[in-house]
Protein backbone atom coordinates (compact mmCIF):
# COMPACT_ATOMS: atom_id res chain seq x y z
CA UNK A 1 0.00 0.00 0.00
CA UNK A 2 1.04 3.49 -0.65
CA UNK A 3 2.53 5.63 2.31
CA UNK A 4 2.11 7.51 4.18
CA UNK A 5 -1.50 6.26 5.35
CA UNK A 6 -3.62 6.75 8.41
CA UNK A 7 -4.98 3.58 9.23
CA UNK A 8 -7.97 3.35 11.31
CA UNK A 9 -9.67 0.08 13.30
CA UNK A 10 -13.41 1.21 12.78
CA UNK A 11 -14.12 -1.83 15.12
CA UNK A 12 -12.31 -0.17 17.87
CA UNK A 13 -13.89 3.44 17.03
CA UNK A 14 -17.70 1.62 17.66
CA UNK A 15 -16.14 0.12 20.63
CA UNK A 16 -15.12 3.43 22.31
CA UNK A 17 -18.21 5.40 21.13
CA UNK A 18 -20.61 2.64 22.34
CA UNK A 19 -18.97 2.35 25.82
CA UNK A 20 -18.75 5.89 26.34
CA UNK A 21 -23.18 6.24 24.70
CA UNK A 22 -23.68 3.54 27.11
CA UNK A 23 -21.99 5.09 30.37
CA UNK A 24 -23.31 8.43 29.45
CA UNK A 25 -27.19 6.91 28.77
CA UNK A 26 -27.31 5.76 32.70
CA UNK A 27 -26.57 9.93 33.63
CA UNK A 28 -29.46 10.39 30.86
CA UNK A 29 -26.60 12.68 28.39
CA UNK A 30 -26.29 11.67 24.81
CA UNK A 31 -23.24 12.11 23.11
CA UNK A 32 -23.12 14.34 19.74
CA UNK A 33 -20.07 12.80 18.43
CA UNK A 34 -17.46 15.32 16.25
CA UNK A 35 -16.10 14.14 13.00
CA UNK A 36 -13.95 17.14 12.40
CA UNK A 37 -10.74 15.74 13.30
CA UNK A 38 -11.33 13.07 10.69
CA UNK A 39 -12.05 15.77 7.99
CA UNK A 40 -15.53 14.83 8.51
CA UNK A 41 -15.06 10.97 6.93
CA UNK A 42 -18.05 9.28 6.09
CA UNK A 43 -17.22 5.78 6.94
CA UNK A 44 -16.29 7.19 10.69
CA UNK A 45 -19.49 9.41 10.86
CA UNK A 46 -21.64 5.95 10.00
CA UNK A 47 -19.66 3.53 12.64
CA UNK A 48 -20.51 6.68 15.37
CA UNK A 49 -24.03 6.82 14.05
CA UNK A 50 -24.31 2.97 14.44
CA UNK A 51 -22.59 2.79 18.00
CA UNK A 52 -25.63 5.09 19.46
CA UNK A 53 -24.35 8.50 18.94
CA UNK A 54 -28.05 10.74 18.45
CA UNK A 55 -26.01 13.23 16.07
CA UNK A 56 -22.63 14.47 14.57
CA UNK A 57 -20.89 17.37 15.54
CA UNK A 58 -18.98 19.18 13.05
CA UNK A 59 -16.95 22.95 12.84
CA UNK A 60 -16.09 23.20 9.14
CA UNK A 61 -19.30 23.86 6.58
CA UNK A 62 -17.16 21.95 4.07
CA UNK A 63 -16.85 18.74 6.23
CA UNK A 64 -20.47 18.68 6.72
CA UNK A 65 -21.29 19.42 2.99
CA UNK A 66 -19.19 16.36 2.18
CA UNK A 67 -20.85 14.07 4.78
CA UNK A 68 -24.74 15.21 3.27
CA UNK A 69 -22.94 14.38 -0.35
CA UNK A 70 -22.09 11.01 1.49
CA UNK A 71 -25.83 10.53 2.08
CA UNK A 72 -25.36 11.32 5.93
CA UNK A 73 -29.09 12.11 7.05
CA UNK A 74 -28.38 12.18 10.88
CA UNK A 75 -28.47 15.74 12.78
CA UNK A 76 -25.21 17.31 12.35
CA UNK A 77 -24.39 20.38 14.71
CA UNK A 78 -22.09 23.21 13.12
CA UNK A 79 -19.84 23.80 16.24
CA UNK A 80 -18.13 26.58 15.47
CA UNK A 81 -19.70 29.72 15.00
CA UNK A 82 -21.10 30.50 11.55
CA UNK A 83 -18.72 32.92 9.61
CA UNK A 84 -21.47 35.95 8.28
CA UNK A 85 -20.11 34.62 4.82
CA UNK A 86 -21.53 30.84 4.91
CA UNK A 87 -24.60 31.59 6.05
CA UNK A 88 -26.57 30.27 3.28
CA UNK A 89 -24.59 26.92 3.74
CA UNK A 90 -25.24 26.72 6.94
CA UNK A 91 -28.85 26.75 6.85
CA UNK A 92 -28.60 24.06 3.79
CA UNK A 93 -26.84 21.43 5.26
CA UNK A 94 -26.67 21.98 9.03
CA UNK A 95 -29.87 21.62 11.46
CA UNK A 96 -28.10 23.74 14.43
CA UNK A 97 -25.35 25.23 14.92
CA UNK A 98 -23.65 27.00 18.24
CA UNK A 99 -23.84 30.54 18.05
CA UNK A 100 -22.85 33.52 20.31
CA UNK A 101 -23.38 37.13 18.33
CA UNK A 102 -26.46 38.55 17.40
CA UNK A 103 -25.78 39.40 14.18
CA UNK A 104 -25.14 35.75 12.95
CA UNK A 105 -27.77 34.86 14.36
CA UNK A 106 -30.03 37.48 12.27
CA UNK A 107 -28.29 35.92 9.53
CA UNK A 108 -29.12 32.50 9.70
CA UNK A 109 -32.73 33.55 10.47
CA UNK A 110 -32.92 35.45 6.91
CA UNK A 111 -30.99 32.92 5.21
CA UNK A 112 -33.47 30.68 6.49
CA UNK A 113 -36.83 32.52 5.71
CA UNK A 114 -35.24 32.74 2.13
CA UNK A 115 -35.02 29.39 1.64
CA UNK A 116 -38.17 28.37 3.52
CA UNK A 117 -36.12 26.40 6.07
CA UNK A 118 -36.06 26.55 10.06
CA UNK A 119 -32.62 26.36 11.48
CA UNK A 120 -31.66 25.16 14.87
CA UNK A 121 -29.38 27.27 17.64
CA UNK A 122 -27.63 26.78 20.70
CA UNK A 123 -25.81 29.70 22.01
CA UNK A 124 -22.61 29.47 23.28
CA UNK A 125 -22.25 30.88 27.72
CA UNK A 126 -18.75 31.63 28.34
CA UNK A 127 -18.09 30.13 31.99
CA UNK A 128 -14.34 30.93 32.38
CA UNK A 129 -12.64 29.14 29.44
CA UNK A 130 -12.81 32.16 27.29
CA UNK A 131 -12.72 31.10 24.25
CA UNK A 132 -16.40 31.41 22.50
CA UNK A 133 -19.45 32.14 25.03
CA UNK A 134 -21.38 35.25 25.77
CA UNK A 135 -21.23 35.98 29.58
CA UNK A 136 -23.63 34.79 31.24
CA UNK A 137 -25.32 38.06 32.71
CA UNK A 138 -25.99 38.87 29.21
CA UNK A 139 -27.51 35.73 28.13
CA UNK A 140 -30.88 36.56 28.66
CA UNK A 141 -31.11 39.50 26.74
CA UNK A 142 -29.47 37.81 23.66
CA UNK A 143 -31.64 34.29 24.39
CA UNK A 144 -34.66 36.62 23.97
CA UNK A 145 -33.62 38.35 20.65
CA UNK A 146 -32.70 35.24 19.41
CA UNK A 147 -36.38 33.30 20.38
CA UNK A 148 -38.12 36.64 18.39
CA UNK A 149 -36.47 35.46 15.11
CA UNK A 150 -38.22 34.17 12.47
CA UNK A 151 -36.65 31.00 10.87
CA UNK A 152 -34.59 30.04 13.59
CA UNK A 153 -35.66 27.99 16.46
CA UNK A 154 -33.44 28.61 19.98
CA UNK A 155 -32.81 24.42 21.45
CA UNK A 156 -31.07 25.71 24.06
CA UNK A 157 -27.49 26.36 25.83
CA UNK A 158 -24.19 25.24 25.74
CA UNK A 159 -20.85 25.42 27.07
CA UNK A 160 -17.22 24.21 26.06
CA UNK A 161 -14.56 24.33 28.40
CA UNK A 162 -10.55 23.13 28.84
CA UNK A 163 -9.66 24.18 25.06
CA UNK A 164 -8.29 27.38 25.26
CA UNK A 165 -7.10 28.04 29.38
CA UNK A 166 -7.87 24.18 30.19
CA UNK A 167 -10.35 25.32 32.55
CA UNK A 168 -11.78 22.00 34.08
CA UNK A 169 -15.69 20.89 34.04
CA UNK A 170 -16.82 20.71 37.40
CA UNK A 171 -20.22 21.24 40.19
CA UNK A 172 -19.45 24.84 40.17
CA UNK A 173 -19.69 25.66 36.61
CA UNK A 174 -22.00 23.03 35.62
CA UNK A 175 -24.61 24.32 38.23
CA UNK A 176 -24.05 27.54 36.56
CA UNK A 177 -24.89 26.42 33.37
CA UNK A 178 -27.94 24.72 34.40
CA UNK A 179 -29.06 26.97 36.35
CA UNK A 180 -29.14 29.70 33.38
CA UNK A 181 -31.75 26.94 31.52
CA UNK A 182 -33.65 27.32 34.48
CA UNK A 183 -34.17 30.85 34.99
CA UNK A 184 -34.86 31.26 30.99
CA UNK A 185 -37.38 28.63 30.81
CA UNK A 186 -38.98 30.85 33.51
CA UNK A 187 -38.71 33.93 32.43
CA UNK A 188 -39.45 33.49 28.52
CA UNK A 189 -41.90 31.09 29.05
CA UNK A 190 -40.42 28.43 26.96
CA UNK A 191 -38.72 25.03 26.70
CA UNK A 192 -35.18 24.48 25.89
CA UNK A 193 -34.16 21.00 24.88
CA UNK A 194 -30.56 20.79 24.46
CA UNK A 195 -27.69 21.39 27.28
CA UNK A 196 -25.00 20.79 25.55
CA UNK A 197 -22.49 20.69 28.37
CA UNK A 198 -19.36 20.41 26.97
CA UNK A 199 -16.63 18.27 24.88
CA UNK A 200 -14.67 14.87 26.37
CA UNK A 201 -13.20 17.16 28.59
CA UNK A 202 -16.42 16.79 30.98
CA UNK A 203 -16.89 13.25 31.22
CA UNK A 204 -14.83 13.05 34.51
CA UNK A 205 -17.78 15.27 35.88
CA UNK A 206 -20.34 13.35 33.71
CA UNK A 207 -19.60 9.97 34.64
CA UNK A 208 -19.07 10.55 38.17
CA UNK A 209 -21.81 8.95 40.70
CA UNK A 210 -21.70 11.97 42.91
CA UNK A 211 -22.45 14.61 40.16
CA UNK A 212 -25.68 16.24 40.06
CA UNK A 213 -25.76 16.05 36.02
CA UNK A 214 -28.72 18.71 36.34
CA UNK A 215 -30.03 19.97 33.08
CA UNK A 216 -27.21 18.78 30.99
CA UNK A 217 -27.97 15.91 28.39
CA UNK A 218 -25.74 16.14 25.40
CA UNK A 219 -21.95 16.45 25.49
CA UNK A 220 -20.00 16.85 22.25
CA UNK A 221 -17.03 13.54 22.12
CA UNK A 222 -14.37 13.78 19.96
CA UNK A 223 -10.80 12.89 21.33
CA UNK A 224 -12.73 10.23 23.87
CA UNK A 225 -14.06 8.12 21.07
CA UNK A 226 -11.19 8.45 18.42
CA UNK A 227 -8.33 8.10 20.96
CA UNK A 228 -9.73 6.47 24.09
CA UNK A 229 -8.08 8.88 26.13
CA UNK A 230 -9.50 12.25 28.40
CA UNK A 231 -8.29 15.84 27.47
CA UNK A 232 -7.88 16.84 30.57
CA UNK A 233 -4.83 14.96 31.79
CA UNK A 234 -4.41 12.91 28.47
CA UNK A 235 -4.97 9.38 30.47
CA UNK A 236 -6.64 6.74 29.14
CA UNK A 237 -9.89 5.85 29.59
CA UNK A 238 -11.08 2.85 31.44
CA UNK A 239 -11.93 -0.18 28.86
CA UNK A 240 -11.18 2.05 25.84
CA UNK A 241 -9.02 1.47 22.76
CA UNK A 242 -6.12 3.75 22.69
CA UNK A 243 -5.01 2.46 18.94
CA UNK A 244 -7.63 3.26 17.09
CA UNK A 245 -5.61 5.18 14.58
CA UNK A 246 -2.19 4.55 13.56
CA UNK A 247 -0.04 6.62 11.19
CA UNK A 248 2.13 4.50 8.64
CA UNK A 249 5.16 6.39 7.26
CA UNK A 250 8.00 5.09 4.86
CA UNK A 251 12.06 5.50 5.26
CA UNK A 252 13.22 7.19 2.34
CA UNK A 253 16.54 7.44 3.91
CA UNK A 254 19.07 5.04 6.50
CA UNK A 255 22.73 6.69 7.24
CA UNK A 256 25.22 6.16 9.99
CA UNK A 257 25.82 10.13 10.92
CA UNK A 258 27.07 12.00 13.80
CA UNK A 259 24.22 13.09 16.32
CA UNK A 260 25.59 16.57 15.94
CA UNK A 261 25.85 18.91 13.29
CA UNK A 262 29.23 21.09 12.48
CA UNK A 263 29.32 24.36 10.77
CA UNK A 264 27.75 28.08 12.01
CA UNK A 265 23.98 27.84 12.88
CA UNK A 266 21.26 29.76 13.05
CA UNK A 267 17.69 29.04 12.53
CA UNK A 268 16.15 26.00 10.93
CA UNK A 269 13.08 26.06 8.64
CA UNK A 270 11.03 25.88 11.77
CA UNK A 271 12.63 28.38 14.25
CA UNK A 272 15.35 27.76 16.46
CA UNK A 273 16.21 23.50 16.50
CA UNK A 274 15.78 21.83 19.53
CA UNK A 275 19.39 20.79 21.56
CA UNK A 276 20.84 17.49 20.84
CA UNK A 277 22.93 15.38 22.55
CA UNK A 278 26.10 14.03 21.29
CA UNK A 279 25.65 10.31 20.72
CA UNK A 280 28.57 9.75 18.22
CA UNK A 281 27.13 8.42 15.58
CA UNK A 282 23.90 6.76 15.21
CA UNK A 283 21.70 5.58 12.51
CA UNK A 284 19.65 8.74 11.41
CA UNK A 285 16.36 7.19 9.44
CA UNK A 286 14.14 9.80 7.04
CA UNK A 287 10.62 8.92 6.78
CA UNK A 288 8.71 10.79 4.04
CA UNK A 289 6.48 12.73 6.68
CA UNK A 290 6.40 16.57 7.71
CA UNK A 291 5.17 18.91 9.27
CA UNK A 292 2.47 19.05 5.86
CA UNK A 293 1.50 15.86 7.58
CA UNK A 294 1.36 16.16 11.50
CA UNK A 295 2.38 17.83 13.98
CA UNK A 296 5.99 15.68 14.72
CA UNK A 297 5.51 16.23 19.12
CA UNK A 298 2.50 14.66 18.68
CA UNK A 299 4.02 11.35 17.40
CA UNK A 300 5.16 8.19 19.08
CA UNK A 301 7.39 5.85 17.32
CA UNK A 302 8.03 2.26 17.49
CA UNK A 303 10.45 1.08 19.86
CA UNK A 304 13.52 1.76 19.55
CA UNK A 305 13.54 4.93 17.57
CA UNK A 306 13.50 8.85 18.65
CA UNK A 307 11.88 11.96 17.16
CA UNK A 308 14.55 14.10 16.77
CA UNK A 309 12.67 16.83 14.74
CA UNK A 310 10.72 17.30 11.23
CA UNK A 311 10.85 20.25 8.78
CA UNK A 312 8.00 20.70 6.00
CA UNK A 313 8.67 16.67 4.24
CA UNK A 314 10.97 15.02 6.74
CA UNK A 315 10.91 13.41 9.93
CA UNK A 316 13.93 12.97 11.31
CA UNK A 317 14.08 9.93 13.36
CA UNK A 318 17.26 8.65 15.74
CA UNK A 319 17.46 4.72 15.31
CA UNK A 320 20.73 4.08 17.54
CA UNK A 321 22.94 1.39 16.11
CA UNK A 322 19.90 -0.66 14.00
CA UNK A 323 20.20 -1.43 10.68
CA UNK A 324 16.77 0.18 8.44
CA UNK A 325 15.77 -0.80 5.12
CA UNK A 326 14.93 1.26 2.57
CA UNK A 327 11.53 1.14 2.07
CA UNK A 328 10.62 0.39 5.81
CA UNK A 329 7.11 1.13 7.08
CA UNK A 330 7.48 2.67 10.36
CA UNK A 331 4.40 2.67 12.46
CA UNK A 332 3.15 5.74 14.98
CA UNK A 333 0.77 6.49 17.47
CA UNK A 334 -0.63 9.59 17.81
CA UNK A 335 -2.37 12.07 19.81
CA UNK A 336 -4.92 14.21 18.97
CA UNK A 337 -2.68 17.32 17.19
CA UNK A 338 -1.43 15.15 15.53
CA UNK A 339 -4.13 13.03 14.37
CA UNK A 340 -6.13 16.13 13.56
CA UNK A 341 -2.83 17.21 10.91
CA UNK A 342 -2.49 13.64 9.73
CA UNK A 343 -6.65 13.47 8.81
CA UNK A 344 -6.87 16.82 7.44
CA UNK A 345 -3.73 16.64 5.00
CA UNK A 346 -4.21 16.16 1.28
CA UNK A 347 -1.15 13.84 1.37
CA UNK A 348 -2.27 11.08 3.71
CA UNK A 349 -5.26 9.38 2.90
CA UNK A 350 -7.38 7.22 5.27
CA UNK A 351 -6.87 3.34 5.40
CA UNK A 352 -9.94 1.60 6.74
CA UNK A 353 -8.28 -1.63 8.57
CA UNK A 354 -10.05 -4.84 9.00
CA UNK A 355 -11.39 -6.15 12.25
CA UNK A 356 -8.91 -8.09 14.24
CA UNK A 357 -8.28 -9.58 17.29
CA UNK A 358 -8.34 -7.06 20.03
């Protein structure tokens, strides 16, 4: 097969988003599962379908536009803001999507009356991650504009914490959140079915016995069902696959060479190069990867080999005294930067592997 390849057990993806729709289902959340850091693959967004998930989240238009071409029927969430510019698109292919400014919002709502559709929202309360969210004493002014809108129909609220200041999920800000449902419901007189509570980040909080789940009954799972681990700490996940995904790469290059470079220096292609230590000389493999490809501290390589760095094609791999083939597949693990790079990059396609043994 051609390299590089990301190879991915779709038996081990239904696994992890099963077990986590399962756990989740006894707290009464459902789990919205997000595609976008598998550039929105069909195949994936049908095994998550089929494993329980009641939807798809997705934050690029163009992901979701290929999924509908796919025949994907199953709600799909835009969660990223819409940009004023995709508008239309949004309303065509997406049945909600998170929102936080008021003039989006009147957007969709006469994108939608134009094209005789209704259009979903959730908007977005910022509870201390601050990243998207309006602030929660201003919530019910904008909850109320939004309701008057024709074409749009307001689901409910949402939250997304730990991506930007890694500000954890927990009673305090979860109470918050469903507290705000609460005193809207009241106050506008109207029903709001979706608290979307967060991303994998929360199921620590979610999952927990102790936790008053409140209002909340959707989180949005990405990195828990593609990589069996939480965001939080990065640990895995109790009875989830961690090897879901594996990135195949080929050496294009296998030299006895001295660990350290001679000459003046000054920056690399990539900034200033990291420090290495003097080894003498080791076996210094090439595999036709790059930075194009993944993000190169996001990679773990077989046994027996080291990173040492990439630039834009290369990775630059330390193999100590071991003889390499050229030609070699070299197989890598991955977290999620780097899977995200590897799925979204024109020059590694996605392998489908057979089921096997776990």
């Amino acid at each position: 097969m051609s390299t590089p390849r990301l190879e991915v057990r779709l038996d081990r993806i239904a696994h992890n988003a099963s077990t986590l729709v399962d756990r989740l289902a006894t707290r009464g959340i459902g789990v919205t599962a997000v595609t976008k850091a598998t550039l929105g693959s069909p195949m994936i967004a049908h095994t998550l379908l089929a494993a329980g998930a009641v939807g798809l989240g997705e934050s690029r238009i163009e992901n979701i536009e290929r999924l509908r071409a796919a025949g994907v029927t199953a709600p799909i969430t835009l969660i990223r803001s819409p940009s004023l510019s995709q508008v239309g698109r949004v309303v065509a292919v997406a049945d909600t999507s998170l929102n936080t400014e008021l003039d989006v919002l009147a957007a969709l709502s006469a994108a939608a009356q134009a094209t005789g559709r209704r259009h979903g929202v959730i908007l977005m309360v910022e509870l201390g991650d601050l990243r998207e969210g309006i602030l929660p004493d201003d919530v019910a002014d904008v909850a109320r504009r939004a309701a008057a809108l024709e074409g749009i129909e307001l689901q409910g609220l949402g939250a997304n914490l730990a991506c930007q200041h890694g500000t954890v999920p927990d009673a305090v800000n979860m109470a918050a959140l469903s507290g705000l449902v609460r005193t809207l419901e009241d106050d506008l007189q109207i029903s709001l079915p979706v608290v979307s509570g967060g991303n994998s980040a929360n199921l620590g909080w979610a999952t927990d016995p102790s936790s008053d789940v409140g209002r909340v009954n959707d989180l949005r799972l990405g990195e828990s069902i593609l990589l069996g681990r939480e965001p939080l700490h990065r640990q895995p996940l109790d009875g989830l696959h961690l090897d879901a995904f594996t990135l195949v790469g080929e050496v294009i290059e296998a030299k006895t060479k001295p660990s350290i470079g001679w000459g003046s220096t000054a920056q690399g292609a990539f900034g200033v190069p990291r420090h290495q230590l003097d080894r003498g000389a080791t076996t210094r493999v090439l595999v036709a990867l790059g930075r194009q490809d993944i993000d190169p501290d996001g990679v773990t390589p077989p046994p027996g080999f080291e990173v040492l760095g990439a630039s834009s094609d290369h990775l630059v791999l330390d193999a100590g005294d071991r003889t390499v083939a050229i030609g070699t597949e070299l197989r890598f693990g991955l977290d999620y930067a780097a899977l995200l790079r590897a799925a979204t990059s024109p020059f590694v396609p996605l392998s489908a592997q057979r089921s096997m043994d776990a």
